[in-house]
PDB file of N, CA and C in Angstrom:
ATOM      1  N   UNK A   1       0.845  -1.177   0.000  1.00  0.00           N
ATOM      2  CA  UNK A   1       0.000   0.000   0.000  1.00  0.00           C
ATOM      3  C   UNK A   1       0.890   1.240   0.000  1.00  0.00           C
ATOM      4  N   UNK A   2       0.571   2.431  -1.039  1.00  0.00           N
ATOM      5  CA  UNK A   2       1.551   3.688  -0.769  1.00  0.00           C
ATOM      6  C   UNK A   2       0.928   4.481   0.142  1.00  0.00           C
ATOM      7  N   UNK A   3       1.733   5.444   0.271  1.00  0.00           N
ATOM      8  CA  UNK A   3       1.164   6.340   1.144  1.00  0.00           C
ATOM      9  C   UNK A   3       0.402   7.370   0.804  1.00  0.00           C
ATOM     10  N   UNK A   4      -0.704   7.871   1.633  1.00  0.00           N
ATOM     11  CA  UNK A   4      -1.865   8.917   0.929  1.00  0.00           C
ATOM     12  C   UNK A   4      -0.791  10.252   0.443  1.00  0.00           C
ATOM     13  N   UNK A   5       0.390  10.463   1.460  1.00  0.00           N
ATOM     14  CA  UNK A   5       1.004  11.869   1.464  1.00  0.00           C
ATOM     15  C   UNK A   5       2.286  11.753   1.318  1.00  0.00           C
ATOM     16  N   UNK A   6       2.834  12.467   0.048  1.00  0.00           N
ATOM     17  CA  UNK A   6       4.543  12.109   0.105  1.00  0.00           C
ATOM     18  C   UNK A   6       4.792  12.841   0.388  1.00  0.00           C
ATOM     19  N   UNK A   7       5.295  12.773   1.687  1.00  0.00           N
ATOM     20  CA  UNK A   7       6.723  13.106   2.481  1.00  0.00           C
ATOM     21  C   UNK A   7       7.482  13.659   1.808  1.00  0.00           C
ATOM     22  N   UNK A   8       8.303  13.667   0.112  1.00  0.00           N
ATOM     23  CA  UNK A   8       9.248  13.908   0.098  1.00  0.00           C
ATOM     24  C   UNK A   8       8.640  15.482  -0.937  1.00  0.00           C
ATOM     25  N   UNK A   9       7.549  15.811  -1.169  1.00  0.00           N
ATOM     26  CA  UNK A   9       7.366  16.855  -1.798  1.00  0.00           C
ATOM     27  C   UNK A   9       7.155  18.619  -1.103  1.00  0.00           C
ATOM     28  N   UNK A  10       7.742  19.169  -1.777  1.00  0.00           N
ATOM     29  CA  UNK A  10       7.884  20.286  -1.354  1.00  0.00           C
ATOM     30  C   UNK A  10       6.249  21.176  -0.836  1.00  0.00           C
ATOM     31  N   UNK A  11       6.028  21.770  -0.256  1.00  0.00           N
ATOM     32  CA  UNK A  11       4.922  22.716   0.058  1.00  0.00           C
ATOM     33  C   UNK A  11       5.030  23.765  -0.655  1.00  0.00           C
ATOM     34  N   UNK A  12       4.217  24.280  -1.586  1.00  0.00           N
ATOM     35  CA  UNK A  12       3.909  25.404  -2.345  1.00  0.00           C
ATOM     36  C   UNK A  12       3.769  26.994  -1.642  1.00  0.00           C
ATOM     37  N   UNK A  13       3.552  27.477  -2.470  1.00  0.00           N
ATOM     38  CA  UNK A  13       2.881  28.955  -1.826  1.00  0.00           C
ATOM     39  C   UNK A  13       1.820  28.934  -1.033  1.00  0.00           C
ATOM     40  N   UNK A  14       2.033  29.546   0.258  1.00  0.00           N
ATOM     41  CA  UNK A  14       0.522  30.029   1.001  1.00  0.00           C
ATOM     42  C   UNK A  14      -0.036  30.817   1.051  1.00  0.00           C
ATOM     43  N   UNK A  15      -1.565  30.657   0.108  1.00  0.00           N
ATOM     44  CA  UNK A  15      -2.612  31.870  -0.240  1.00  0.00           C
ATOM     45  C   UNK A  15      -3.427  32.308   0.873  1.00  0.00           C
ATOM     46  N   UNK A  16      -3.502  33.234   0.989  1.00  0.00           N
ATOM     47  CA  UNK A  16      -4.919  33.879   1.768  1.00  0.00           C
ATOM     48  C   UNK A  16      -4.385  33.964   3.500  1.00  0.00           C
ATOM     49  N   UNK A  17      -3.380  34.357   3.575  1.00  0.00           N
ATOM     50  CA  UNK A  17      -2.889  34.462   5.089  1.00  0.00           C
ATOM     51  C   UNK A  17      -2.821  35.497   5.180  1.00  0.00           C
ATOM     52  N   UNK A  18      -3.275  36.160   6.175  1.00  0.00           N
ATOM     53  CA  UNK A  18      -3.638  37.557   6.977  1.00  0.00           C
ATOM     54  C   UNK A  18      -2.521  38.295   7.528  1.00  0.00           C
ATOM     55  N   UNK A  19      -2.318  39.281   6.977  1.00  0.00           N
ATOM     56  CA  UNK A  19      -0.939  40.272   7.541  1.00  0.00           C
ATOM     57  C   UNK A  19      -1.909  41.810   8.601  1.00  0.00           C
ATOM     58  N   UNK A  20      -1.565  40.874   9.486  1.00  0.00           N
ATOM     59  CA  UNK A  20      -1.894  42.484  11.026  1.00  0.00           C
ATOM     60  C   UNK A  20      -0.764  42.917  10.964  1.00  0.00           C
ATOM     61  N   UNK A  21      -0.671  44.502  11.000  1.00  0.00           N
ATOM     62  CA  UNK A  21       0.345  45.015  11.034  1.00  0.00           C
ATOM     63  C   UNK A  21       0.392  45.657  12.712  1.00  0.00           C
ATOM     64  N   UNK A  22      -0.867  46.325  12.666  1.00  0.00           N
ATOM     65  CA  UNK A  22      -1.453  47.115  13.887  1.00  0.00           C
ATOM     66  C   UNK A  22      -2.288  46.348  14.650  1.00  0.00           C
ATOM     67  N   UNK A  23      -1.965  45.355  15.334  1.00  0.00           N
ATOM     68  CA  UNK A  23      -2.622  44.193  16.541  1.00  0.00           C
ATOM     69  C   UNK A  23      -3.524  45.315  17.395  1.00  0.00           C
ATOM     70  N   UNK A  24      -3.387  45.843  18.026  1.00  0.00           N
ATOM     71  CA  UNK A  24      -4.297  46.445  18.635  1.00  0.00           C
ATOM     72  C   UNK A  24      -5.366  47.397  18.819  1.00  0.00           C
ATOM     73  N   UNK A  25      -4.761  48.067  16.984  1.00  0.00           N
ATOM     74  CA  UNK A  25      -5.845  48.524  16.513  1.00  0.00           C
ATOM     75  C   UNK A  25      -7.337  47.722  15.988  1.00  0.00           C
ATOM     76  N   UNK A  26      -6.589  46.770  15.545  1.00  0.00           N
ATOM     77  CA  UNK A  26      -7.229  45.349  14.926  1.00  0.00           C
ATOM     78  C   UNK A  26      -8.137  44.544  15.617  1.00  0.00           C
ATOM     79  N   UNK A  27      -7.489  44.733  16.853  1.00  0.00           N
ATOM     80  CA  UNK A  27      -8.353  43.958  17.895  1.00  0.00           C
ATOM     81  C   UNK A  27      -9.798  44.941  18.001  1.00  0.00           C
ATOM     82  N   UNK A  28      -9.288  46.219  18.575  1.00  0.00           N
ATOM     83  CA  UNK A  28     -10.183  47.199  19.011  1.00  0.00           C
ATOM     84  C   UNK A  28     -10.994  47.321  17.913  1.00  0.00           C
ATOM     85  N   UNK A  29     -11.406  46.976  16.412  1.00  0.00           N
ATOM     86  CA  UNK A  29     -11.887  47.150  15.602  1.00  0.00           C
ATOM     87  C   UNK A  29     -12.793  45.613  15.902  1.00  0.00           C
ATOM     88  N   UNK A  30     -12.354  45.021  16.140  1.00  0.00           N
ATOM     89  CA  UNK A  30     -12.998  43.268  15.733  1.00  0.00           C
ATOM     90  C   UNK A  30     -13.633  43.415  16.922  1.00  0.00           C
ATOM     91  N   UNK A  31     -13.705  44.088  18.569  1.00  0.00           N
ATOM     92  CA  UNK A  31     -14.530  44.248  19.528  1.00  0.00           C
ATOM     93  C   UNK A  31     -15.453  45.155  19.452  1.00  0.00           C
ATOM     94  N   UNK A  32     -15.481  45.983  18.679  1.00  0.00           N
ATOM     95  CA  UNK A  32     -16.441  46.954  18.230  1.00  0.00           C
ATOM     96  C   UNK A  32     -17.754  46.592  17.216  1.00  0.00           C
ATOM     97  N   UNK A  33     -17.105  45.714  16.396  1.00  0.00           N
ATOM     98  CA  UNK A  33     -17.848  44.821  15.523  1.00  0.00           C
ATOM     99  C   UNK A  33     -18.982  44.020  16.381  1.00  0.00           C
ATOM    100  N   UNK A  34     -18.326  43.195  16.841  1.00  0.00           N
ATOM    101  CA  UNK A  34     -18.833  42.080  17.855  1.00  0.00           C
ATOM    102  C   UNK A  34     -19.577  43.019  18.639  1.00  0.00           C
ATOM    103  N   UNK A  35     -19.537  43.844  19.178  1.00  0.00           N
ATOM    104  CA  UNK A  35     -20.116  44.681  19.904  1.00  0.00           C
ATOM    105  C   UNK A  35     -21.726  45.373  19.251  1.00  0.00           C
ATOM    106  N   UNK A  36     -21.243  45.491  18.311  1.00  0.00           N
ATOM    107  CA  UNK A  36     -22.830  45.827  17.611  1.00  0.00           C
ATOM    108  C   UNK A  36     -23.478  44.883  17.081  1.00  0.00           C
ATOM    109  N   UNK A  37     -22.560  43.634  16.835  1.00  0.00           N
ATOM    110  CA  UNK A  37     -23.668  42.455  15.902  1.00  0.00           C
ATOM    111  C   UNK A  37     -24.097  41.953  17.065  1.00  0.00           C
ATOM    112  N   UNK A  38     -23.947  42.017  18.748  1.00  0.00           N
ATOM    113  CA  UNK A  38     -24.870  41.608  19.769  1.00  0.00           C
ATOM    114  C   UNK A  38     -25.673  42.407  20.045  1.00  0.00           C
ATOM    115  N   UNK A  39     -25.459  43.763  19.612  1.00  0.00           N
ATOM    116  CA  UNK A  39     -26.391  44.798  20.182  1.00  0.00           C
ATOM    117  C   UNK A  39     -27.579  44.817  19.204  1.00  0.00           C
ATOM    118  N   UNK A  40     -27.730  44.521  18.112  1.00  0.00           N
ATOM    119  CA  UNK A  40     -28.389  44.304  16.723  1.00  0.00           C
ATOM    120  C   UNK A  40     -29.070  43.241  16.784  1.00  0.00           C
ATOM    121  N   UNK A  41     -28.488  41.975  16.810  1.00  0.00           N
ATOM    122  CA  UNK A  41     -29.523  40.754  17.289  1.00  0.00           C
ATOM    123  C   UNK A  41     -29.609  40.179  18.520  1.00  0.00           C
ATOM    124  N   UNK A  42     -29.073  40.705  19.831  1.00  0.00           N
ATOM    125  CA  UNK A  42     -30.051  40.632  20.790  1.00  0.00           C
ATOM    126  C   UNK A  42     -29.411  39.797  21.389  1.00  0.00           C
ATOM    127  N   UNK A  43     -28.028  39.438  21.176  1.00  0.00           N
ATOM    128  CA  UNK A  43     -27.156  38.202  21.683  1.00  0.00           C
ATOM    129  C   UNK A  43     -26.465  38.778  23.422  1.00  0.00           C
ATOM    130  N   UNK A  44     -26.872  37.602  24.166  1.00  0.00           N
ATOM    131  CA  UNK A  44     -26.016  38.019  25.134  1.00  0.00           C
ATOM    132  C   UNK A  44     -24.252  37.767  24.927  1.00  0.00           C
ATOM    133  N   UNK A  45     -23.897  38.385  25.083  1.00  0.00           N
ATOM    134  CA  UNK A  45     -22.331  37.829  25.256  1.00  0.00           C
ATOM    135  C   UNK A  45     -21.611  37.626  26.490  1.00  0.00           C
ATOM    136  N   UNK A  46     -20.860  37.365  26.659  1.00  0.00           N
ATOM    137  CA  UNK A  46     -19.981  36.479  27.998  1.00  0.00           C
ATOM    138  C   UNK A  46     -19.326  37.608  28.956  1.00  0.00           C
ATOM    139  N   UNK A  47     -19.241  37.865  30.287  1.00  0.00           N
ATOM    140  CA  UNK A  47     -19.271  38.802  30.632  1.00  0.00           C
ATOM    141  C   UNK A  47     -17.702  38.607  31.281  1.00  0.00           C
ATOM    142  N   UNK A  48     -17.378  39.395  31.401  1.00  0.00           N
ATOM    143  CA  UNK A  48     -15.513  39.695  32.026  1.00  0.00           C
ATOM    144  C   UNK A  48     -14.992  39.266  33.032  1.00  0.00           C
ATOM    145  N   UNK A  49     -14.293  38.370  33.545  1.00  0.00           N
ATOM    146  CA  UNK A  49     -13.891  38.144  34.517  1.00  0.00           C
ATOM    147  C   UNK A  49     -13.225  36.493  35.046  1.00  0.00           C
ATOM    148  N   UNK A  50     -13.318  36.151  35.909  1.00  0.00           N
ATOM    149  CA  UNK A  50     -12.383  34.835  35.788  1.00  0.00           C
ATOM    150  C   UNK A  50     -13.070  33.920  36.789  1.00  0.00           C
ATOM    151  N   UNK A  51     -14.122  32.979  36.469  1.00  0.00           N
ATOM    152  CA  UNK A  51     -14.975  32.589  37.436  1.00  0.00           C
ATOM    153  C   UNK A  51     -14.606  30.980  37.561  1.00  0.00           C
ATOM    154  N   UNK A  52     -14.825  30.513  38.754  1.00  0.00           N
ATOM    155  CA  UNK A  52     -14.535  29.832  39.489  1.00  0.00           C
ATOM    156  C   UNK A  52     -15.709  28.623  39.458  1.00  0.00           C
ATOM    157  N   UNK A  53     -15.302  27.046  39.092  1.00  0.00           N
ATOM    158  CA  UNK A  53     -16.531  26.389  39.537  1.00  0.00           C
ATOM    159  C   UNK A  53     -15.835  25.227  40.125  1.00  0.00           C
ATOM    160  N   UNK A  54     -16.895  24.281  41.100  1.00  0.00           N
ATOM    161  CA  UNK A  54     -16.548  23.327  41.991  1.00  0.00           C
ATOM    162  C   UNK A  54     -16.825  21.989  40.692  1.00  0.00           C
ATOM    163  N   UNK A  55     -17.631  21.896  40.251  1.00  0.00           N
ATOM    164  CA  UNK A  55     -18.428  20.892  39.025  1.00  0.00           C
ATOM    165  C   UNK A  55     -18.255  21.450  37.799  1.00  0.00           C
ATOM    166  N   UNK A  56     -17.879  21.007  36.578  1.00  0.00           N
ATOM    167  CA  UNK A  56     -18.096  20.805  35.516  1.00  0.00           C
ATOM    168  C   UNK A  56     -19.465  21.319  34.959  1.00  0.00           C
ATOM    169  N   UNK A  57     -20.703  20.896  35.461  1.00  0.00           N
ATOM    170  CA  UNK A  57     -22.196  20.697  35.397  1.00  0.00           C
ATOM    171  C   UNK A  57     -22.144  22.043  36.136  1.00  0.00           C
ATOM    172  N   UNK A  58     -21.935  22.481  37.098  1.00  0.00           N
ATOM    173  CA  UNK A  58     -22.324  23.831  37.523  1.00  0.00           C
ATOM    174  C   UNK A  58     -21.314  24.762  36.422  1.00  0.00           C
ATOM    175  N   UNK A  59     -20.443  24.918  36.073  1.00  0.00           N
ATOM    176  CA  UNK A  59     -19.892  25.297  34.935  1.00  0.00           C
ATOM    177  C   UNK A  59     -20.789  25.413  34.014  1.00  0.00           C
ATOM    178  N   UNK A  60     -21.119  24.485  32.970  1.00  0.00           N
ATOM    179  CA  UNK A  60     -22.084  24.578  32.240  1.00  0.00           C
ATOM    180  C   UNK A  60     -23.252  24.962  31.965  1.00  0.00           C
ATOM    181  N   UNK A  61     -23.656  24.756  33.508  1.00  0.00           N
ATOM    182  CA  UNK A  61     -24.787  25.279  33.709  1.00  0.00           C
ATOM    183  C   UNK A  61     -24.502  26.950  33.847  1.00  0.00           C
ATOM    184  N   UNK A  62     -23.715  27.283  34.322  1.00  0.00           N
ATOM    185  CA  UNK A  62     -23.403  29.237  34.173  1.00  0.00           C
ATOM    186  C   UNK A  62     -23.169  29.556  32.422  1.00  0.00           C
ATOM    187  N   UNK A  63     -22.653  28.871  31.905  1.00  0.00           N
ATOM    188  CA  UNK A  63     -22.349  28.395  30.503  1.00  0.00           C
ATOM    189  C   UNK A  63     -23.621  29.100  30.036  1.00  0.00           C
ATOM    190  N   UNK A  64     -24.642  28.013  30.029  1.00  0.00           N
ATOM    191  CA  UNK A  64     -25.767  28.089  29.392  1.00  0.00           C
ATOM    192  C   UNK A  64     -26.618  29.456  29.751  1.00  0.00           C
ATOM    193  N   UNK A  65     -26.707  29.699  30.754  1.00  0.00           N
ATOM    194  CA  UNK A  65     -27.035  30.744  31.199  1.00  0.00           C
ATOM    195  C   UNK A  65     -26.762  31.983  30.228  1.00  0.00           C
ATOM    196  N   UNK A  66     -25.688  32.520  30.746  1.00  0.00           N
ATOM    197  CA  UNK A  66     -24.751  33.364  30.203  1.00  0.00           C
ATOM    198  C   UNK A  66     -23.610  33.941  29.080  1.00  0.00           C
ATOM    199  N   UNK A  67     -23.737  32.585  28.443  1.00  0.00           N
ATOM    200  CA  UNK A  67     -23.119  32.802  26.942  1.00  0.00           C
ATOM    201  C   UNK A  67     -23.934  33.065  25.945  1.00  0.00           C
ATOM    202  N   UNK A  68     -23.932  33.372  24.689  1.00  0.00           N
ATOM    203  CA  UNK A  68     -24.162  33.514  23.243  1.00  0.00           C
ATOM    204  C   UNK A  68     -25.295  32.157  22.897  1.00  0.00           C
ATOM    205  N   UNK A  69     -26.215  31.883  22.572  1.00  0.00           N
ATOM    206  CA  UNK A  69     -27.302  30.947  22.374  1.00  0.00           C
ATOM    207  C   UNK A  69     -26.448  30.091  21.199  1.00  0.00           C
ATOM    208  N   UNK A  70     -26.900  28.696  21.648  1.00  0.00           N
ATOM    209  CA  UNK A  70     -26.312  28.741  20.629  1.00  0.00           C
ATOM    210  C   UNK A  70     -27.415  27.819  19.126  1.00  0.00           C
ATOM    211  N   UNK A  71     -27.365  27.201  18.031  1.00  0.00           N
ATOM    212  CA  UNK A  71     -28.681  27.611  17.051  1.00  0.00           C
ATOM    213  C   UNK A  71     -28.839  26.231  17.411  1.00  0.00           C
TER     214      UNK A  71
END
């Protein structure tokens, strides 16, 4: 049997890869976004901070609660 992938061939050009120049402008643009496509359809989004659970299931269960619906 050969192999699905030869090993010995070179990798081509890589199309369509994203050059950030300005990371934090970039960011602050992509939170602003997100920021109105929840404010527009009504999505809760996940709120700030670093929370703590004893269970998995109580996890999830704040999860469900409090995140983005999902379809």
């Amino acid at each position: 049997m050969e192999p699905v992938i030869n090993i010995e061939e070179n990798i081509g050009k890589t199309v369509g890869r994203r050059r950030v120049t300005d990371i934090p402008a970039y960011s602050e643009k992509m939170q602003k976004t997100v920021a109105e496509l929840a404010k527009t359809f009504g999505i809760k989004t996940g709120r700030k901070g670093v929370y703590r659970f004893k269970t998995h299931e109580e996890a999830d269960a704040w999860w469900n609660q409090n995140s983005i619906p999902r379809s």
